[in-house]
Structure formats: structure tokens, C-alpha cells
C-alpha atoms as a PDB file:
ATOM      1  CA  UNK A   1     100.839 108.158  75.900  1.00  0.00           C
ATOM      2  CA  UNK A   2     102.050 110.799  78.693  1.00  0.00           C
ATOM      3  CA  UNK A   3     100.401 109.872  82.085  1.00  0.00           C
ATOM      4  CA  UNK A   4     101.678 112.385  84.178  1.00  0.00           C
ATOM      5  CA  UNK A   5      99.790 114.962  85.807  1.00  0.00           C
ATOM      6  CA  UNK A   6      99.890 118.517  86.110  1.00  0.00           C
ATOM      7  CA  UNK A   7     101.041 119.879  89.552  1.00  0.00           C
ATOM      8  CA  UNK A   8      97.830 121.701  91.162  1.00  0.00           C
ATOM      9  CA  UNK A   9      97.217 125.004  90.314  1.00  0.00           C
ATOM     10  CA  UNK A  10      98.183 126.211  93.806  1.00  0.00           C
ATOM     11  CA  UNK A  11      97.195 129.648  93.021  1.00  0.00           C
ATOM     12  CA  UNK A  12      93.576 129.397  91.893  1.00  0.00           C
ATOM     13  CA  UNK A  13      93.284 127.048  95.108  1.00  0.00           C
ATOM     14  CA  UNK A  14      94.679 129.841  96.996  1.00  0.00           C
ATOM     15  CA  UNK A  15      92.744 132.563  95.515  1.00  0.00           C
ATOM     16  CA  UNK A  16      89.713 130.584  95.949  1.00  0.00           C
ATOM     17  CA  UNK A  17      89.693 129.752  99.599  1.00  0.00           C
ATOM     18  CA  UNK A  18      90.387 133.072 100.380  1.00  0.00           C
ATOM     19  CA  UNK A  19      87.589 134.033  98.328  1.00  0.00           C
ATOM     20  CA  UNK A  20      85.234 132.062 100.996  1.00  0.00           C
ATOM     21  CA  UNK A  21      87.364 133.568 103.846  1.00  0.00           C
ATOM     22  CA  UNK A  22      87.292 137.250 102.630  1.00  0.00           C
ATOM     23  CA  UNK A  23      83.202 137.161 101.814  1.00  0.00           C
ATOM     24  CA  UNK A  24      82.637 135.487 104.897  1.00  0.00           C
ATOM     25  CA  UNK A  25      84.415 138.049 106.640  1.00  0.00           C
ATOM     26  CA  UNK A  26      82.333 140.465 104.765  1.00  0.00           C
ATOM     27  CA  UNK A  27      79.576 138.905 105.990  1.00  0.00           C
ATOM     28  CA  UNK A  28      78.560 137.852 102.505  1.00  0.00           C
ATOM     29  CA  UNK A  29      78.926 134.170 102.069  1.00  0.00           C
ATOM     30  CA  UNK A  30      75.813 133.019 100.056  1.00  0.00           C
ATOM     31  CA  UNK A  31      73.768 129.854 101.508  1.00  0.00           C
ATOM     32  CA  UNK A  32      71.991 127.738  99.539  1.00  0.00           C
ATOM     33  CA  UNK A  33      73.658 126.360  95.712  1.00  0.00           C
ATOM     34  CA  UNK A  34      76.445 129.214  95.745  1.00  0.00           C
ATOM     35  CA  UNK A  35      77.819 127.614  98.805  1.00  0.00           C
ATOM     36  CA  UNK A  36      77.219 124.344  97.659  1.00  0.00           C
ATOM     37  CA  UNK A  37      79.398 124.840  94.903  1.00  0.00           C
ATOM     38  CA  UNK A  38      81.948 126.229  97.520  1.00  0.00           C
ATOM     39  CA  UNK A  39      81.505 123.281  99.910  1.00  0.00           C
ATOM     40  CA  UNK A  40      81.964 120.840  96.607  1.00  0.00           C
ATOM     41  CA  UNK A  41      85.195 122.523  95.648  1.00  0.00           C
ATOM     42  CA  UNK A  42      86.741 123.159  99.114  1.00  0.00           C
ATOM     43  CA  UNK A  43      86.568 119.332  99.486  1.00  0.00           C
ATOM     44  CA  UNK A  44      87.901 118.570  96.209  1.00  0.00           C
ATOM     45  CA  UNK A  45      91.265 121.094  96.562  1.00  0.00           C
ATOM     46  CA  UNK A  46      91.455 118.677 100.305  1.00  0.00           C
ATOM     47  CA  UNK A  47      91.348 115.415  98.375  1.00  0.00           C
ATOM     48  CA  UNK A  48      93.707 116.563  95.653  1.00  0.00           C
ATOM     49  CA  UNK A  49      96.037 118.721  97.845  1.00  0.00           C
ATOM     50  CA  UNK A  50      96.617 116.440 101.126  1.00  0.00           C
ATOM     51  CA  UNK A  51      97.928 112.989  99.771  1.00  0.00           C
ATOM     52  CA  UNK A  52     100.650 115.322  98.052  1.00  0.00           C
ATOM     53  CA  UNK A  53     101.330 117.255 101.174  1.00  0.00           C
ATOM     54  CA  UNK A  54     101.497 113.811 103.310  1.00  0.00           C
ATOM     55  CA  UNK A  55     103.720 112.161 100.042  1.00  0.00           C
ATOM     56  CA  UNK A  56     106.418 115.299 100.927  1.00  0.00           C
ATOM     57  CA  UNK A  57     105.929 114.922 104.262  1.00  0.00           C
ATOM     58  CA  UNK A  58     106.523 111.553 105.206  1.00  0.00           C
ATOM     59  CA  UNK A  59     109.663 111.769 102.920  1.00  0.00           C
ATOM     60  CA  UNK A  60     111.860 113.951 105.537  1.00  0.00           C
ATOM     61  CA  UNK A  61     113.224 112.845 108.735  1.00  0.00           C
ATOM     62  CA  UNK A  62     111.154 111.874 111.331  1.00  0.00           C
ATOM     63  CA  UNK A  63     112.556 114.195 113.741  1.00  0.00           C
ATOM     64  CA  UNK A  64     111.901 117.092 111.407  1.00  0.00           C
ATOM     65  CA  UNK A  65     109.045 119.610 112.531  1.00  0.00           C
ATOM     66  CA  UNK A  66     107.553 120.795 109.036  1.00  0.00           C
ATOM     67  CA  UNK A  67     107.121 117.015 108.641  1.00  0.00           C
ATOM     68  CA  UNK A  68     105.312 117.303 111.909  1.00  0.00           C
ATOM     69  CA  UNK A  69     103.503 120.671 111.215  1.00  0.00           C
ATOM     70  CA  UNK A  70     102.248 119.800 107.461  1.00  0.00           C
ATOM     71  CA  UNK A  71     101.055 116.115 108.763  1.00  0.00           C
ATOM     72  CA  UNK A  72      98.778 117.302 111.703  1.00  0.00           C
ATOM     73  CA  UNK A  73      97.700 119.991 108.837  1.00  0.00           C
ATOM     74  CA  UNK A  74      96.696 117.109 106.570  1.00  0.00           C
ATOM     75  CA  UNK A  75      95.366 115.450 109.551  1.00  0.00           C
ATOM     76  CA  UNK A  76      92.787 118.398 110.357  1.00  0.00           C
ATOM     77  CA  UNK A  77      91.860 118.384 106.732  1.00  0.00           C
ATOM     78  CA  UNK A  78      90.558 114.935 106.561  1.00  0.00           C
ATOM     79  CA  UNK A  79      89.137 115.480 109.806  1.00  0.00           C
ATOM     80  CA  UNK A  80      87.422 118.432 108.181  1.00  0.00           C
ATOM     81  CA  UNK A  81      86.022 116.278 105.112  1.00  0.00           C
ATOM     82  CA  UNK A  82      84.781 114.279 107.242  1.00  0.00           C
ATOM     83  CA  UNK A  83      82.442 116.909 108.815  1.00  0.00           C
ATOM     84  CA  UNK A  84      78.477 117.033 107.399  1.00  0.00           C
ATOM     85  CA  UNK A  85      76.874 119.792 105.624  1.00  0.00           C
ATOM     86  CA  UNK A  86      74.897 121.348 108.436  1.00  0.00           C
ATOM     87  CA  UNK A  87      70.973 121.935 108.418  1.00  0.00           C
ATOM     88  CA  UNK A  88      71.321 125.328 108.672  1.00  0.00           C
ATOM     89  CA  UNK A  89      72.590 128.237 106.789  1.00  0.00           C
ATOM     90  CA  UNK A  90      74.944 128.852 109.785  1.00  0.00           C
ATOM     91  CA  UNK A  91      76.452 125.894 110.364  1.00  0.00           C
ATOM     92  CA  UNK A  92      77.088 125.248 106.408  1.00  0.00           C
ATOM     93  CA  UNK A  93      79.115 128.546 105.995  1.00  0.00           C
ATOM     94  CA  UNK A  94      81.122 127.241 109.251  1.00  0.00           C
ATOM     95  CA  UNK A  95      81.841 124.260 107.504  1.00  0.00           C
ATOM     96  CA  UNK A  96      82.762 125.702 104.327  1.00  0.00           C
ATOM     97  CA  UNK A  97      85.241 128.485 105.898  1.00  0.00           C
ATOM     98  CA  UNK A  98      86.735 125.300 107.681  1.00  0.00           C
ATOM     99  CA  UNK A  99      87.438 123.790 104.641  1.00  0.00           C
ATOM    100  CA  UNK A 100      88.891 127.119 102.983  1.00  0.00           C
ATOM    101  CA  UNK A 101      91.293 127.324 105.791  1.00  0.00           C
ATOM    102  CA  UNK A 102      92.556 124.029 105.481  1.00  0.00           C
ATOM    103  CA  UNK A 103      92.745 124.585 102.050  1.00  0.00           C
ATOM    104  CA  UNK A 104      94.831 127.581 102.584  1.00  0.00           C
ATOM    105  CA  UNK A 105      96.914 125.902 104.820  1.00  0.00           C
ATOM    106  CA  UNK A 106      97.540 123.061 102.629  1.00  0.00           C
ATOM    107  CA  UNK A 107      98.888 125.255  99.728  1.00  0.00           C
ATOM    108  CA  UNK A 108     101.061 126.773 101.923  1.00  0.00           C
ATOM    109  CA  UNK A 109     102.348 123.583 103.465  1.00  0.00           C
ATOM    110  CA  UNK A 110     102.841 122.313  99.639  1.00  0.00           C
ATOM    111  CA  UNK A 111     104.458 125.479  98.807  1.00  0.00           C
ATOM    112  CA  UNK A 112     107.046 125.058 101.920  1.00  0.00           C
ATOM    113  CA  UNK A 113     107.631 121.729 101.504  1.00  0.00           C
ATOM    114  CA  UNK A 114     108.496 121.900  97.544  1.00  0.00           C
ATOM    115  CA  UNK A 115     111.084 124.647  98.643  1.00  0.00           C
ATOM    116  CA  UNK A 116     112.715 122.666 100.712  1.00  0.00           C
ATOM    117  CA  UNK A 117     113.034 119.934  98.466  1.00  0.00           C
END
């Protein structure tokens, strides 16, 4: 039986994230189970995308500064999960754009990273 994994479907994560970014922008990011479902998936990209980004990481030199720049990135991210939902419609949407943006900077971290491999 084949164990492996698929690599993460960077794209959809992308597309996604800037989804929350663009409709918050818009001033149309829904509250209430919509953003839920947002909130649930922005977390979920995090969890999937940052061990994989610190993995590639930690596996350069030291001294090298994408090493640096992708591991505060993943650091911000967990520091993100880490935030509550918010008890108001305000402060939810904050949290969920957070979340988008570190999701959007993980892919592109991921993306660098596998480049330079």
C-alpha cells in the first residue's frame, strides 16, 4: 500500500485566501457560518502548509536569509492559530484576513523554497 501524500494543492490555497482578502477588501466578508467556514479552512491550509515550510527551511544553512524569512513566516502563522475567534463580527473578519495572509505567505514561501531546492 502507497503511503505517500499528495503535495498541497498550493493553488486552491492561494486562490482561496485571496478570496477572503479580495471580499474583505470589498467590504463583503460574510460574518456568521460563511466565515466560519473561512476561519475553519484558513487554519487548516496553516496546519498543513507550515510544518512543510519549516521541514524546507530548517534544511538550508543557517546563515541563509529565506531560511530566516520563511521561519519567522511560519512563526507568525502559529502565532496566528493561536489567536480566538472574536465576539464580534469585527474582530472575527480580522482574524480570518490574518489567517488568509499567512496563508498567502506560506504558499509563497513553499513555492520559493521548492525552487530553490
Amino acid at each position: 500500500m502507497d503511503h505517500t501524500t499528495a503535495p498541497p494543492d498550493l493553488a486552491t490555497m492561494r486562490e482561496t485566501a485571496r478570496l477572503v482578502m479580495l471580499l474583505d477588501a470589498d467590504g463583503e466578508l460574510p460574518d456568521g457560518p460563511a466565515l466560519a467556514t473561512f476561519a475553519t479552512t484558513m487554519r487548516g491550509m496553516i496546519q498543513l502548509l507550515a510544518p512543510e515550510v519549516e521541514t524546507v527551511a530548517r534544511s538550508l544553512p543557517a546563515d541563509d536569509v529565506p531560511r530566516a524569512c520563511a521561519l519567522a513566516c511560519v512563526g507568525e502563522a502559529r502565532m496566528r492559530l493561536r489567536l480566538g475567534e472574536g465576539d464580534s463580527a469585527e474582530v472575527r473578519q480580522s482574524v480570518v484576513v490574518k489567517l488568509a495572509r499567512s496563508v498567502n505567505a506560506l504558499v509563497d514561501h513553499h513555492e520559493a523554497l521548492s525552487r530553490a531546492r
